[in-house]
Protein backbone atom coordinates (compact mmCIF):
# COMPACT_ATOMS: atom_id res chain seq x y z
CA UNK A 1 0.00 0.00 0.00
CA UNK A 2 1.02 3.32 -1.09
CA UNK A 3 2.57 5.96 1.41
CA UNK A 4 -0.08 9.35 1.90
CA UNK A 5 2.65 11.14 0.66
CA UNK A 6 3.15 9.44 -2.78
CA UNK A 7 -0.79 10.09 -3.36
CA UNK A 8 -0.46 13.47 -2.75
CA UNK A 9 2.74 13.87 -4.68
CA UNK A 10 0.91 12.01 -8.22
CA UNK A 11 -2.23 14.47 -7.06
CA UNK A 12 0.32 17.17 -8.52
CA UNK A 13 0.11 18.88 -11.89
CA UNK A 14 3.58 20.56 -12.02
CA UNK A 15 6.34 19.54 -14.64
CA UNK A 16 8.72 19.16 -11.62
CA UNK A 17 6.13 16.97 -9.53
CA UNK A 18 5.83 14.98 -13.11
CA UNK A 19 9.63 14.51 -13.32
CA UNK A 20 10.39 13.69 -9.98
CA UNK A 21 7.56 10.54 -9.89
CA UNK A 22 9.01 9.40 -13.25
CA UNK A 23 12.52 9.17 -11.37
CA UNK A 24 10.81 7.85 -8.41
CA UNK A 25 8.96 5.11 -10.74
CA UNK A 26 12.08 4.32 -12.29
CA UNK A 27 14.23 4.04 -9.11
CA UNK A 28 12.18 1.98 -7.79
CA UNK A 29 11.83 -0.56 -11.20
CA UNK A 30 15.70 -0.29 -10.92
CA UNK A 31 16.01 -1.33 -7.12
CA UNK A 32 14.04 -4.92 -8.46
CA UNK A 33 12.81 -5.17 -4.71
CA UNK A 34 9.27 -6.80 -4.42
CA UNK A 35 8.20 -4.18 -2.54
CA UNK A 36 9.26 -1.45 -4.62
CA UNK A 37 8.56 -3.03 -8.04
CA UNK A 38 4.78 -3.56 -6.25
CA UNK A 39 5.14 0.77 -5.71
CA UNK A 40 6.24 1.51 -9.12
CA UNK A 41 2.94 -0.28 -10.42
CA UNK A 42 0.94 1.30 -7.81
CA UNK A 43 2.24 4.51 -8.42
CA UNK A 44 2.27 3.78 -12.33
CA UNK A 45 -1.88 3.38 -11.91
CA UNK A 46 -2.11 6.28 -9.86
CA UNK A 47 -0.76 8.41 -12.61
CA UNK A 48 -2.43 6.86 -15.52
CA UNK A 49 -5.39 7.12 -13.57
CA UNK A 50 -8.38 4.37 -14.19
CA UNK A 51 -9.32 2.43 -17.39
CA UNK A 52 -5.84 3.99 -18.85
């Protein structure tokens, strides 16, 4: 389950808030941890946003 503070952070419309949670999502794809890898897709979908 995602962290309050990553929902906020995907919540945000800036180009910097956009950059930083593609490094985040990538980081976290790169780490290859379960846990993260389970974050990156969580915070992929919150992103995307439904049916996308």
């Amino acid at each position: 389950m995602l962290n309050e503070d990553y929902k906020v952070m995907v919540q945000c419309s800036s180009d910097e808030g956009a950059r930083f949670l593609h490094d985040l999502i990538l980081n976290k794809r790169a780490s290859g941890r379960t846990r993260d890898l389970a974050d990156a897709e969580a915070l992929e979908d919150l992103r995307d946003g439904p049916g996308r």
